[in-house]
Protein backbone atom coordinates (compact mmCIF):
# COMPACT_ATOMS: atom_id res chain seq x y z
CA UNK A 1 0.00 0.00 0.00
CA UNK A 2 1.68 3.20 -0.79
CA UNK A 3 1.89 6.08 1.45
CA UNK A 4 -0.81 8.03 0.10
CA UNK A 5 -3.49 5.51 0.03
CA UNK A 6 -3.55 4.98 4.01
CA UNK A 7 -6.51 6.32 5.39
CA UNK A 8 -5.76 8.17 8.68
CA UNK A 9 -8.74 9.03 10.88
CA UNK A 10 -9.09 12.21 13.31
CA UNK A 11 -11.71 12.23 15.37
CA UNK A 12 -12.90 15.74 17.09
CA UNK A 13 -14.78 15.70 20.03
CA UNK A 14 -17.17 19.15 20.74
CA UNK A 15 -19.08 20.44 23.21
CA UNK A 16 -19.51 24.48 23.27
CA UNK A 17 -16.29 25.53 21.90
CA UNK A 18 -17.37 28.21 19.26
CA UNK A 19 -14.78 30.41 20.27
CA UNK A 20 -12.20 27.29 19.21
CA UNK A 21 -13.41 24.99 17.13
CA UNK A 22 -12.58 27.24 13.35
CA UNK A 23 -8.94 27.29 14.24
CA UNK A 24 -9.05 23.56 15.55
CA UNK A 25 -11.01 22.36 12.30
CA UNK A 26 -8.62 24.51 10.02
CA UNK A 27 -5.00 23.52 11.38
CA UNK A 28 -7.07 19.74 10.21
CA UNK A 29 -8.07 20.85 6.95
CA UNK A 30 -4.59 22.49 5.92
CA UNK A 31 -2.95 19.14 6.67
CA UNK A 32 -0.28 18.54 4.16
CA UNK A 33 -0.94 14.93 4.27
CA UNK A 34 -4.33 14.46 2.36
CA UNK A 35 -6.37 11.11 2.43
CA UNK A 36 -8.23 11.79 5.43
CA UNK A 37 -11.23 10.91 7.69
CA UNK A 38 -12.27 13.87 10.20
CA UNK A 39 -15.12 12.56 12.52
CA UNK A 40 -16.47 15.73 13.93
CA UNK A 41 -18.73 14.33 17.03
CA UNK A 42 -21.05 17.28 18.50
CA UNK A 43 -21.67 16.58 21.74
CA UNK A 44 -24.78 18.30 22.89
CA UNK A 45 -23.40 21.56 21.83
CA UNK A 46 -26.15 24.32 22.87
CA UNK A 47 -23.10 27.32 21.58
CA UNK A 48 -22.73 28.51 18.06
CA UNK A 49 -20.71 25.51 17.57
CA UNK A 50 -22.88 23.85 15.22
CA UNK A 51 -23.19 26.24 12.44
CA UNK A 52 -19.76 27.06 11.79
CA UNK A 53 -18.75 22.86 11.64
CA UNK A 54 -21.70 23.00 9.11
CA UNK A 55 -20.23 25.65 6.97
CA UNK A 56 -17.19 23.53 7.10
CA UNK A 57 -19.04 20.35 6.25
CA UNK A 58 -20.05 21.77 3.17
CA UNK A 59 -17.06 22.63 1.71
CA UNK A 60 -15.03 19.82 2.52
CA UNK A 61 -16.64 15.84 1.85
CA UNK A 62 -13.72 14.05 4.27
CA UNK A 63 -15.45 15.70 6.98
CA UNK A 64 -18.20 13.10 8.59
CA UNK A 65 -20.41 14.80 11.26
CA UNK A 66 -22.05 13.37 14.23
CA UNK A 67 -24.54 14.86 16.71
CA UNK A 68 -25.67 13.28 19.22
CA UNK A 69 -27.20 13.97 23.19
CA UNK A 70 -24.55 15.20 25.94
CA UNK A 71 -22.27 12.71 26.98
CA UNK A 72 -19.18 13.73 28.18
CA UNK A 73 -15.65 13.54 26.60
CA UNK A 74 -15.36 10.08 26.70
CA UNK A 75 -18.17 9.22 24.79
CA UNK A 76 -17.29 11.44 22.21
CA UNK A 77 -14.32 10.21 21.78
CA UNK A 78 -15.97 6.59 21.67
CA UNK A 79 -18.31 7.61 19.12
CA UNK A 80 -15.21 8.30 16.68
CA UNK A 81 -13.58 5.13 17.49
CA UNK A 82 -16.67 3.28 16.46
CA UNK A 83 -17.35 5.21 13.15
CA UNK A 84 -13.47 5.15 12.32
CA UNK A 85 -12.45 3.32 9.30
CA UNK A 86 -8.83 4.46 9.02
CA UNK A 87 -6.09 2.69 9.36
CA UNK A 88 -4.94 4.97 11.89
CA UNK A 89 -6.71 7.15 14.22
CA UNK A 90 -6.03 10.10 16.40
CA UNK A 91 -8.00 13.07 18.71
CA UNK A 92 -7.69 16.48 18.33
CA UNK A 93 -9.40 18.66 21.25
CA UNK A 94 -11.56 21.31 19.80
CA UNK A 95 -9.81 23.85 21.66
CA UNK A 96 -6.48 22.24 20.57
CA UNK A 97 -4.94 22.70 16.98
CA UNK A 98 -2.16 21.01 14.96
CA UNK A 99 0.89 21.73 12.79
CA UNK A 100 0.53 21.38 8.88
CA UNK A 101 2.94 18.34 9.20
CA UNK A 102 1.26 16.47 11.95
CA UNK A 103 -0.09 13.89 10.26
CA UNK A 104 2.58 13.76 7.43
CA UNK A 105 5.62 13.45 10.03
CA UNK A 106 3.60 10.58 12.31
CA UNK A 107 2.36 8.58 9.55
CA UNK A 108 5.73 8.46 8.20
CA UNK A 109 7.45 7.84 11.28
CA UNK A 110 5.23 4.80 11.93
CA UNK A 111 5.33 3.36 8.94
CA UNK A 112 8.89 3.52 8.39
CA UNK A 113 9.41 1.96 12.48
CA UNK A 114 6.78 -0.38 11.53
CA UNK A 115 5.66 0.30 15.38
CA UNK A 116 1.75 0.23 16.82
CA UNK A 117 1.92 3.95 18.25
CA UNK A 118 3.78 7.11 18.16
CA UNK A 119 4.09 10.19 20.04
CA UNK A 120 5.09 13.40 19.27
CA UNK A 121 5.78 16.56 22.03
CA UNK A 122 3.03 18.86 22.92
CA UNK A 123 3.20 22.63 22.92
CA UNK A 124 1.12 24.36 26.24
CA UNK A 125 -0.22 27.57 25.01
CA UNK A 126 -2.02 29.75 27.30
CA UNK A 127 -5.27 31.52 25.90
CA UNK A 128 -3.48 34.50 26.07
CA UNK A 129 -0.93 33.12 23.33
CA UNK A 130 1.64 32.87 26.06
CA UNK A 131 3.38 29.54 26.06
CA UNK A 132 4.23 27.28 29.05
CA UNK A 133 7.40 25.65 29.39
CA UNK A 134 7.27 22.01 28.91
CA UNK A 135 7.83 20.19 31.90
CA UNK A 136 7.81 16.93 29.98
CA UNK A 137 9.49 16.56 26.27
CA UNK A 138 11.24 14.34 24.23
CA UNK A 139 14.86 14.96 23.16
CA UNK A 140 15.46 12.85 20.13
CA UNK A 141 13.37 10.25 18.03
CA UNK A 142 13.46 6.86 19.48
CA UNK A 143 11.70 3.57 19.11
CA UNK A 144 10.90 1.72 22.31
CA UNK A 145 9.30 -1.41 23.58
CA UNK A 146 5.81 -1.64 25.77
CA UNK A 147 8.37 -1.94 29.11
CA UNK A 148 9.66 0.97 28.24
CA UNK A 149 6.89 3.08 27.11
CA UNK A 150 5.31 2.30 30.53
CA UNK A 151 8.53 3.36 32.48
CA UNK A 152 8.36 6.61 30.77
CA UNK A 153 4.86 7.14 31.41
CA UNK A 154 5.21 6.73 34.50
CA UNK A 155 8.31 8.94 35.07
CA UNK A 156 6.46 11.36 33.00
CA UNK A 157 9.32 13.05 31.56
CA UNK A 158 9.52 12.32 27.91
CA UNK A 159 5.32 12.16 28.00
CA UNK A 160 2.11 11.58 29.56
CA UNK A 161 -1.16 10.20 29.57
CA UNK A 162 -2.99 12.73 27.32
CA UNK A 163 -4.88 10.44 24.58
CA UNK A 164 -4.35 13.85 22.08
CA UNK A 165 -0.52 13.27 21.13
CA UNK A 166 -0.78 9.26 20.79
CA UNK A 167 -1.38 8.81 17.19
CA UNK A 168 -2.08 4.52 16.42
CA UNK A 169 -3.06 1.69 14.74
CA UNK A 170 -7.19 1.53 14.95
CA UNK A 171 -7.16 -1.79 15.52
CA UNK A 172 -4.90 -1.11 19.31
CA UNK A 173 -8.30 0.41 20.33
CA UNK A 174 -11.08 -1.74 18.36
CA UNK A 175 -9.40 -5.21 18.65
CA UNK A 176 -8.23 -4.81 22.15
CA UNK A 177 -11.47 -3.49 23.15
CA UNK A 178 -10.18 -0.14 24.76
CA UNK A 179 -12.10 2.80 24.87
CA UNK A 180 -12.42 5.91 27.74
CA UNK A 181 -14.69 5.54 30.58
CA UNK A 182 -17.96 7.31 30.03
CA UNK A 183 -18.94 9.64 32.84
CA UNK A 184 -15.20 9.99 34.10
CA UNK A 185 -12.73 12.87 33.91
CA UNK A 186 -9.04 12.03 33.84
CA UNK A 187 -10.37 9.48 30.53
CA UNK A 188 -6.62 9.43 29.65
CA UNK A 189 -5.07 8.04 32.66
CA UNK A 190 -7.75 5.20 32.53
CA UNK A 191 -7.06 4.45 28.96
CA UNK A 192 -3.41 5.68 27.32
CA UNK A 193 -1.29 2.85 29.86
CA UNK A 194 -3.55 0.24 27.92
CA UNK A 195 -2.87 0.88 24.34
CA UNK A 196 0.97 1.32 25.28
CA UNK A 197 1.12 -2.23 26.63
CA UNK A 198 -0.92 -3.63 23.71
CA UNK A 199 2.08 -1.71 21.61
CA UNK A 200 5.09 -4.03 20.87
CA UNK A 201 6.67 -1.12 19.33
CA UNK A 202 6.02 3.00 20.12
CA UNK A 203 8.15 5.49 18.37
CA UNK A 204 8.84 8.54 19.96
CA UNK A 205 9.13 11.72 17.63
CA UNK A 206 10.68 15.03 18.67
CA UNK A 207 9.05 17.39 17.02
CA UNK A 208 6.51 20.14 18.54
CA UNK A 209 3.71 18.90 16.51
CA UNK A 210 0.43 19.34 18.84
CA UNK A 211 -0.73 22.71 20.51
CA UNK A 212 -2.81 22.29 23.61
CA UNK A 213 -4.76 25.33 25.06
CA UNK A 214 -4.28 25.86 28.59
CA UNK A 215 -6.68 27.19 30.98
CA UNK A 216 -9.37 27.82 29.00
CA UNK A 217 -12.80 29.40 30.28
CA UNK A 218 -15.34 26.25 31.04
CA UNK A 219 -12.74 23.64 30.15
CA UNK A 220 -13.94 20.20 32.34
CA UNK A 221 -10.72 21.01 34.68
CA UNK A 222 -10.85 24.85 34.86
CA UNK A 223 -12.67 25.44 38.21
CA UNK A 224 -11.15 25.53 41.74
CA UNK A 225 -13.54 22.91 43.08
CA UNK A 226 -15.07 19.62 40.89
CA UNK A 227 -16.10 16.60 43.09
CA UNK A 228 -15.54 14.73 40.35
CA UNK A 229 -11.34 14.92 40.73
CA UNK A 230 -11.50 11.95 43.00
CA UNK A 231 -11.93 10.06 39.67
CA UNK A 232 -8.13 9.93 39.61
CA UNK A 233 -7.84 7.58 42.22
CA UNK A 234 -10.20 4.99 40.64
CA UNK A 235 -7.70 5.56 37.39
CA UNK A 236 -4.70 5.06 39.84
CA UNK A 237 -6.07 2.10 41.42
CA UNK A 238 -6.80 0.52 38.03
CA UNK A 239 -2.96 0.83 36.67
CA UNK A 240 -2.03 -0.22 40.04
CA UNK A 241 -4.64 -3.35 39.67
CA UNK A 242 -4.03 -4.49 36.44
CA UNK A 243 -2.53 -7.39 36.16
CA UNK A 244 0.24 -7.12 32.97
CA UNK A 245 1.01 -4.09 34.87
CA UNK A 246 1.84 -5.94 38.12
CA UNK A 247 4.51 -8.69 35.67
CA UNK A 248 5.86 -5.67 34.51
CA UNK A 249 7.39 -5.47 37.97
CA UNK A 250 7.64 -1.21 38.39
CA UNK A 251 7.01 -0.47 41.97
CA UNK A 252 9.04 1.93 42.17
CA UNK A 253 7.96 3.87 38.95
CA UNK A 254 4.58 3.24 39.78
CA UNK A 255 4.85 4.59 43.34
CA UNK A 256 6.10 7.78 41.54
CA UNK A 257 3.54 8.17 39.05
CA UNK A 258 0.93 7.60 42.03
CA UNK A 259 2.86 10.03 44.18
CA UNK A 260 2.94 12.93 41.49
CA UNK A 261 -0.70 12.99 40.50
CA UNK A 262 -1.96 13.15 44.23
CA UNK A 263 0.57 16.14 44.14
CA UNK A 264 -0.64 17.36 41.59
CA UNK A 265 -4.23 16.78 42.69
CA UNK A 266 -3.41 19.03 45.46
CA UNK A 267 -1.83 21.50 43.07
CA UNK A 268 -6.31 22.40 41.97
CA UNK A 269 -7.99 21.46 45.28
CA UNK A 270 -5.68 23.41 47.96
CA UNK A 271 -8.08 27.01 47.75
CA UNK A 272 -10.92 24.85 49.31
CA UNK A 273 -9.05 23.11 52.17
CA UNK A 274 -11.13 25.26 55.00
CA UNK A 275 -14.41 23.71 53.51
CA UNK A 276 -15.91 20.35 54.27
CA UNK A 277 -15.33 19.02 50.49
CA UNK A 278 -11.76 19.12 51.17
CA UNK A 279 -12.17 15.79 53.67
CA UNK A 280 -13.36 13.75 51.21
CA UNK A 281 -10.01 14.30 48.77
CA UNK A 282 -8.19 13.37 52.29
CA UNK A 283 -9.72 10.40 53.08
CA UNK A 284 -8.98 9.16 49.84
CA UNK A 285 -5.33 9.61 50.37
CA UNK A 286 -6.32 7.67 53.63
CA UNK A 287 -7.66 4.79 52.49
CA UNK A 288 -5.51 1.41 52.85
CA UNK A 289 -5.15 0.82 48.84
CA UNK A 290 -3.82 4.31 48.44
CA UNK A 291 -1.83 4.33 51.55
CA UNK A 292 -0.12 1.48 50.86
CA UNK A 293 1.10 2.80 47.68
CA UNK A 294 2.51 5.78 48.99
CA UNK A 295 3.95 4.20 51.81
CA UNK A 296 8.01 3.95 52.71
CA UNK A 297 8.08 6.53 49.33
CA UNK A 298 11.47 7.84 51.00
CA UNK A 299 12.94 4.89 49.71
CA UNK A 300 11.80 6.08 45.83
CA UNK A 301 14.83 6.36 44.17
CA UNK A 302 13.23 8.46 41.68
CA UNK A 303 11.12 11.34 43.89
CA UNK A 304 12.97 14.14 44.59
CA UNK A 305 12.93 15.77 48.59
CA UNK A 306 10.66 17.92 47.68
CA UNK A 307 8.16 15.54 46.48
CA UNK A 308 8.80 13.41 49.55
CA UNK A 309 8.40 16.26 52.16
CA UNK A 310 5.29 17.16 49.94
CA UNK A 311 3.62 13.83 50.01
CA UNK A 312 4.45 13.45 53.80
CA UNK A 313 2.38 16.60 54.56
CA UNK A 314 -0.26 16.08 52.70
CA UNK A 315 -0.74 12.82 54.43
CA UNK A 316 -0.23 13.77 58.10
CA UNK A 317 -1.71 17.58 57.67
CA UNK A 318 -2.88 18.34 54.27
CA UNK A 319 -4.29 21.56 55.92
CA UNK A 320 -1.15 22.85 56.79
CA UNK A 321 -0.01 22.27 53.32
CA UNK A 322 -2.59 23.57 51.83
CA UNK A 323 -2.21 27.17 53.85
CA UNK A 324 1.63 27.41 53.20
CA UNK A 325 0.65 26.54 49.08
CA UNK A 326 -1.95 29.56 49.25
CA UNK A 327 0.85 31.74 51.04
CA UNK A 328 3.15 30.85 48.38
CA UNK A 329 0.80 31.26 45.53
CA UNK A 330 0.05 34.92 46.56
């Protein structure tokens, strides 16, 4: 099959972005690479998002529309993997947009590897147009095993879980049965660890190909307070279950992933730690499962002291933490 003739589906997931979604449909239409399949899924939209993916519809047959009733992210997302016939598949937020080349530099790079999934680096770019530093990146093209890609996920420094930089084979999601959690936030951390260890082969690509809006206004992560955070522990406590996970043999790597994204967890919920939602984040971080993960952590050979005294507050006097993070913050 030559190059050109490989069908790569993108699949957009919407929900009241009309201040977004032109740019994010345009950076898809400009693609350099050409024989594509752009699943647009409308998720309940009640904005003007509608009309303007209509006036795009028309002037552009590769794009295949869906609207359906409000169902969250993840079953957006799910409706595109079902409707997908390309050979490859990837998401693009509709807040998000992409470089001409995406497509054309992934494709290539995973057909020349002859690997299951690759990943390119993400650029953080504030609404503003300011950009963020990249806390996580990768330095030079690679091709790595399943062991691997886990290790890295874990340590979160070449990548993370975000499903929008993981471009694959369709069949890792349809023949493995994966798709996101409906009616859960933190969809990625639930779902990317599973297509990496159905991957015997992930390529790793340096470029800055993906730009991910930060911050936005009404974004599912934006507010100060959303009960529905302590989803991350049921997507913690399913790596942590899993059971090709536990062969892998990664305590230590998974202690640190663990470790970092009850951190970070603190990182959005510390302006409410006077009010009585606060407790039930804390007895979370209580509970045996959780506990025993996080447990002896000074022995991690991988957290830094400051992510060991952190941890330690947080679970002996969150509080306390929580009022020297505000003082710090101001």
């Amino acid at each position: 099959m030559k190059k050109e003739n490989i069908k790569v589906s993108i699949v957009v997931p919407v929900y009241n972005v009309e201040k977004y979604i032109e740019k994010c449909i345009n950076s898809i239409l400009k693609q350099k690479y050409k024989d594509l399949e752009i699943i647009i899924v409308n998720d309940g939209s009640t904005d003007n998002s509608e009309n303007i993916i209509l006036r795009k519809v028309k002037k552009d047959n590769r794009i295949k529309y869906i609207k359906k009733e409000n169902g969250g992210l993840s079953s957006a997302r799910n409706t595109g993997i079902k409707e997908a016939t390309g050979e490859y598949i990837c998401f693009v937020d509709s807040d998000d947009w992409i470089a001409e080349n995406y497509i054309e530099c992934l494709l290539s790079r995973i057909e020349q590897d002859k690997s299951d999934m690759v990943i390119c680096n993400i650029r953080h770019v504030f609404d503003d147009g300011a950009i963020k530093k990249n806390t996580a990146h990768i330095e030079e093209n690679a091709v790595i095993n399943n062991r691997e890609g886990i290790i890295q996920l874990f340590l979160g420094k070449k990548y993370r879980c975000h499903a929008v930089n993981k471009f694959c084979k369709t069949s890792l999601y349809k023949d493995n049965n994966i798709f996101f959690p409906e009616g859960k936030i933190y969809e990625d951390v639930f779902t990317t660890y599973k297509l990496i260890l159905k991957s015997k082969k992930i390529s790793l690509c340096k470029e800055y190909l993906y730009f991910y809006l930060r911050n936005r206004s009404g974004s599912i992560l934006s507010t100060s307070f959303n009960k529905k955070r302590l989803d991350i522990f049921d997507a913690l406590n399913s790596i942590a279950t899993d059971e090709e996970i536990k062969k892998l043999n990664l305590k230590q790597e998974l202690q640190f992933f663990y470790i970092q994204e009850i951190i970070s967890l603190f990182v959005y919920i510390y302006p409410i730690y006077n009010k009585k939602e606060f407790n039930n984040y804390f007895k979370e971080i209580k509970k045996k499962k959780n506990k025993k993960i996080t447990n002896k952590c000074y022995a991690n050979k991988y957290l830094t002291l400051t992510s060991k005294i952190k941890i330690l507050m947080i679970n002996i006097c969150p509080n306390i933490y929580c009022k020297i993070r505000k003082k710090i913050k101001k």
